[in-house]
Structure formats: C-alpha cells, structure tokens
C-alpha atoms as a PDB file:
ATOM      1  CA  UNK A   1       0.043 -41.541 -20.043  1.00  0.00           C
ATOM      2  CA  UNK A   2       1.110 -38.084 -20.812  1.00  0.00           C
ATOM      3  CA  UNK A   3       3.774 -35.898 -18.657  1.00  0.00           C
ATOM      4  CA  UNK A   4       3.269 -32.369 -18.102  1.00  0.00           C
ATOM      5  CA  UNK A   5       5.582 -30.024 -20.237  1.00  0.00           C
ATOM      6  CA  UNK A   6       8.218 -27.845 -18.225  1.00  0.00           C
ATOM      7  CA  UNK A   7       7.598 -24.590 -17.661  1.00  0.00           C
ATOM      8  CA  UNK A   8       9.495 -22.198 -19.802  1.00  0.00           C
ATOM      9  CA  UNK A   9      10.792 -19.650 -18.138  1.00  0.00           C
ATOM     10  CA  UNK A  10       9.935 -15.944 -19.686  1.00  0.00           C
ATOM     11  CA  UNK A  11      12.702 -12.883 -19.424  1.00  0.00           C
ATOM     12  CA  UNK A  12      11.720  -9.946 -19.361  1.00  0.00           C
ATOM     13  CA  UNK A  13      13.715  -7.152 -21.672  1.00  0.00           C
ATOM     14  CA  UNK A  14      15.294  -3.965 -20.060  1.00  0.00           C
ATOM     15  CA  UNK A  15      12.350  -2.135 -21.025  1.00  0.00           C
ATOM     16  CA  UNK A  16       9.554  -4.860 -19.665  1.00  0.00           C
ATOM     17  CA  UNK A  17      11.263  -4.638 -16.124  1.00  0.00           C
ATOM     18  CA  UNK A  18      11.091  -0.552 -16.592  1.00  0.00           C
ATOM     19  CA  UNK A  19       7.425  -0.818 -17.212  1.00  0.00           C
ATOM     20  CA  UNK A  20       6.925  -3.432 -14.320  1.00  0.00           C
ATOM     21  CA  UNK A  21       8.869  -0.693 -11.878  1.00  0.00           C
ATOM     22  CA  UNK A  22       6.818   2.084 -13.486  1.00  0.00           C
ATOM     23  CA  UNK A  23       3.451   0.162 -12.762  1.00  0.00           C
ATOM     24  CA  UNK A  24       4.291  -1.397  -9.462  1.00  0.00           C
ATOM     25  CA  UNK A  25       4.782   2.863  -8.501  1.00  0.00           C
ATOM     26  CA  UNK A  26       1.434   4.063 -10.356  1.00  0.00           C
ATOM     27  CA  UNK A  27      -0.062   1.357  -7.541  1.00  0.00           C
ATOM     28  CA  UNK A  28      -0.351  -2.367  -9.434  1.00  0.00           C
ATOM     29  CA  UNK A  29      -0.531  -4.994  -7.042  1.00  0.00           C
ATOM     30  CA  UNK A  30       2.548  -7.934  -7.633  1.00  0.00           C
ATOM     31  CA  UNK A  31      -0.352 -10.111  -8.591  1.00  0.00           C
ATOM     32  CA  UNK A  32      -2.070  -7.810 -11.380  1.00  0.00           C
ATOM     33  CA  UNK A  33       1.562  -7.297 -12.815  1.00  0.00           C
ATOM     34  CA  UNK A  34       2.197 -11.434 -12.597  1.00  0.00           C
ATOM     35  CA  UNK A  35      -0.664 -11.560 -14.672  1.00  0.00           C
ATOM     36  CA  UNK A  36       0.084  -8.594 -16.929  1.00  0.00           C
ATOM     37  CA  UNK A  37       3.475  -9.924 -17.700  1.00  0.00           C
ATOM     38  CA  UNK A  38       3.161 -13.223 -17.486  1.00  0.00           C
ATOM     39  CA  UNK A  39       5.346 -14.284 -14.698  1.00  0.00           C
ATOM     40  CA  UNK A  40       5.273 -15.459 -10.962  1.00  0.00           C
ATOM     41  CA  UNK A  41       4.309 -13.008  -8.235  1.00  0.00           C
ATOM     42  CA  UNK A  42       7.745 -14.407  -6.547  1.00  0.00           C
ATOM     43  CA  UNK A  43       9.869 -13.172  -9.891  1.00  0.00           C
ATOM     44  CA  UNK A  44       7.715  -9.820 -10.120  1.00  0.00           C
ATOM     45  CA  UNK A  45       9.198  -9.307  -6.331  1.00  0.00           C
ATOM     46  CA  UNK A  46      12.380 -10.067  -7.108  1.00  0.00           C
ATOM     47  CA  UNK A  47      12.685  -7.410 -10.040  1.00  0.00           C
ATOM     48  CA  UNK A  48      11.443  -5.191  -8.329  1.00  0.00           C
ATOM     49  CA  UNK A  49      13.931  -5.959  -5.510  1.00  0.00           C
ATOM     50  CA  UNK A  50      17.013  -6.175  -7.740  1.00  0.00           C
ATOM     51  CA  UNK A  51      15.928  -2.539  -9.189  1.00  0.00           C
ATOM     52  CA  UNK A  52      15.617  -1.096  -5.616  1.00  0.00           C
ATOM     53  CA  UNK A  53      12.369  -0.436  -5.786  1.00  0.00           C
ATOM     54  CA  UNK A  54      10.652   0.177  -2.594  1.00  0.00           C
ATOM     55  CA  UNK A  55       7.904  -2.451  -2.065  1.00  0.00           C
ATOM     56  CA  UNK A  56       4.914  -1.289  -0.463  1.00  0.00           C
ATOM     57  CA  UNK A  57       3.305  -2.611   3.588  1.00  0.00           C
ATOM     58  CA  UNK A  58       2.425  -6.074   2.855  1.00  0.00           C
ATOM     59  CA  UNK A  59      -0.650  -8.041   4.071  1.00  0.00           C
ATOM     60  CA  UNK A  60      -4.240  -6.762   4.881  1.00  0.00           C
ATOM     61  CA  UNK A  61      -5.458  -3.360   6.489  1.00  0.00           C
ATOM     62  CA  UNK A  62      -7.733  -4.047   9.527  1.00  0.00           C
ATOM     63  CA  UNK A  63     -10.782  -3.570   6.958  1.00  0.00           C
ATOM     64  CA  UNK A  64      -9.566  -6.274   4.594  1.00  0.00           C
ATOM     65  CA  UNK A  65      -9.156  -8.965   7.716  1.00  0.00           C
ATOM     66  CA  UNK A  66     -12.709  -8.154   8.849  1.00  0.00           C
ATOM     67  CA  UNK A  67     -13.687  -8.697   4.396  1.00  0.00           C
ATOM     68  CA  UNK A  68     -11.473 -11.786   4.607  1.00  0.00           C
ATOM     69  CA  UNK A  69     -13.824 -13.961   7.501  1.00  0.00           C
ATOM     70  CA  UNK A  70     -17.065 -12.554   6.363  1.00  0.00           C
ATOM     71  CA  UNK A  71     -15.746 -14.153   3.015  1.00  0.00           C
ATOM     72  CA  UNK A  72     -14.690 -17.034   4.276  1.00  0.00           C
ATOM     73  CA  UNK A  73     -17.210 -17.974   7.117  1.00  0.00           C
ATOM     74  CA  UNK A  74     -20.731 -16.318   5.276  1.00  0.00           C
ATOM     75  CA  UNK A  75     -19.234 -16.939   1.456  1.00  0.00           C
ATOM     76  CA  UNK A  76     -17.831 -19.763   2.187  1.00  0.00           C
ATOM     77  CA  UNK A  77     -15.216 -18.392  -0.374  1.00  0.00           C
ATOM     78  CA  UNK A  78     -11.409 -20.200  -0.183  1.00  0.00           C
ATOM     79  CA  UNK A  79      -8.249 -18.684   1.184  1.00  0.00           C
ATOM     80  CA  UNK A  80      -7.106 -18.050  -2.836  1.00  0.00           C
ATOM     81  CA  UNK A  81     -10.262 -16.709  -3.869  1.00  0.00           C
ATOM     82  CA  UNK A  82      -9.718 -14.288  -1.107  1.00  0.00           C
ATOM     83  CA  UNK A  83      -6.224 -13.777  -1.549  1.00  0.00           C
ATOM     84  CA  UNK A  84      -7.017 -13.439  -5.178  1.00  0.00           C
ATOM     85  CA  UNK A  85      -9.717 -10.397  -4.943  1.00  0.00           C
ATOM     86  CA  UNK A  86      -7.297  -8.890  -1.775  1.00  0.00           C
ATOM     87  CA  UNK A  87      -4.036  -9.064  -3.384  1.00  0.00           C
ATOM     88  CA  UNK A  88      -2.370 -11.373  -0.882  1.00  0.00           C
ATOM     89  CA  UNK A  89      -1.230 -14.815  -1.122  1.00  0.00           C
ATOM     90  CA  UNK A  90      -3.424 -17.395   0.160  1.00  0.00           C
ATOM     91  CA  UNK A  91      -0.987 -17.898   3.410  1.00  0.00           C
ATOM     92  CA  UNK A  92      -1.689 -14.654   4.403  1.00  0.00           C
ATOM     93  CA  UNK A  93      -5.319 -15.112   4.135  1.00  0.00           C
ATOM     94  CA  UNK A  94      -5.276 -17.962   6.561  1.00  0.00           C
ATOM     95  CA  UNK A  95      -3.203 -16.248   9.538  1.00  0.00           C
ATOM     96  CA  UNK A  96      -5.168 -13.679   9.966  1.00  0.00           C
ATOM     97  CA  UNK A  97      -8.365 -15.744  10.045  1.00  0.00           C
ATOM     98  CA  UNK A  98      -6.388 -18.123  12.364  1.00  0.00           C
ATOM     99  CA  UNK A  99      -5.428 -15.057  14.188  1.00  0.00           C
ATOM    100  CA  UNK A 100      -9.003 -13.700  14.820  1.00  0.00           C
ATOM    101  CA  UNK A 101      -9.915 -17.553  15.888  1.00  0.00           C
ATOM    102  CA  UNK A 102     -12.168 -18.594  12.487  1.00  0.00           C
ATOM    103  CA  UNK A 103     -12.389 -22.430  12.308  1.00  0.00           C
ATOM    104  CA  UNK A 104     -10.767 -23.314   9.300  1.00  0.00           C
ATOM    105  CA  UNK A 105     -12.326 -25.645   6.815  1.00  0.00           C
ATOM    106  CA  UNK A 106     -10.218 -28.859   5.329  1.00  0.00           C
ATOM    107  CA  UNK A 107      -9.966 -29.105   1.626  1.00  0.00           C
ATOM    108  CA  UNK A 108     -12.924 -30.718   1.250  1.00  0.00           C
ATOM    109  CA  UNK A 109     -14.979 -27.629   2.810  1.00  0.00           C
ATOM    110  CA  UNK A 110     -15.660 -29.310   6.366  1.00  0.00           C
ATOM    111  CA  UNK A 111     -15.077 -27.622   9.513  1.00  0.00           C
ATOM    112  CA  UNK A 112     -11.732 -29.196  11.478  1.00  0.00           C
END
C-alpha cells in the first residue's frame, strides 16, 4: 500500500510575487499564473490580495454562459473542462448552467 506524499508548499520570492502582480495587470487569468508559477489559483488570489492589487469582474460575460451550455449540453464537455478553457472554477460553470435551467449530468455522464 503506498500513501500519497504531502504537498510541499512553494514560496514565492519578493520578486516572483512582483512578476505575478505585473502579469495578473498585462491581463493573465489566476489560472494561467497558477500554472505559470506553480501554485493554487486560491494562493495566486491571495497575493494578489495582500499586494492590493485590484482583481478584475469575476465569472462569465453573457457570451461565455451561452459557450458554457453549448459545451456542456452539444460537447458534452465537463464543468472543469469548461471552467478550464473559460478561466473560471468549475462552481461557477455549474450556476450559471443551473441558472439558465440545463439538466445537469451526474458524474457518471447521465442526465439527473
């Protein structure tokens, strides 16, 4: 039986949060700059925060809802994958499709 390791937590240097301010401005989404820095979207949010840097409107443009259940109910793409490609968390994804009244699938793909 093996265990998983812990996660070790990364900090980022003086000039790393700089750069993740600097990017967030020049328009990189809190997801690309998880990625890019190797961190959770949560902590990237919370630098950000703790440097006082304004955080752009969250959530999805009228345009990106409509994207989001021709995704999900034509694709048959999940609430990450479209969170993924829209830069919002998967949560987000599923309001608004609750919202516009899309049947939402269980995890195994079937209607509820």
């Amino acid at each position: 039986m093996t265990t998983a390791s812990p996660k070790r937590i990364r900090r980022l240097s003086e000039e790393e949060r700089t750069s993740l301010a600097e990017d967030y401005r020049s328009g990189m989404t809190v997801y690309e700059l998880a990625t890019k820095f190797g961190i959770d979207r949560s902590t990237v949010s919370n630098h950000l925060k703790r440097m006082g840097v304004e955080m752009r409107r969250q959530g999805l443009s009228e345009e990106q809802i409509e994207e989001a259940v021709r995704l999900y109910v034509e694709q048959r793409w999940s609430l990450v994958r479209i969170g993924e490609k829209l830069g919002v968390d998967h949560g987000t994804v599923w309001n608004r499709l609750r919202e516009r009244g899309v049947r939402m699938r269980d995890t195994q793909g079937r209607n509820r």
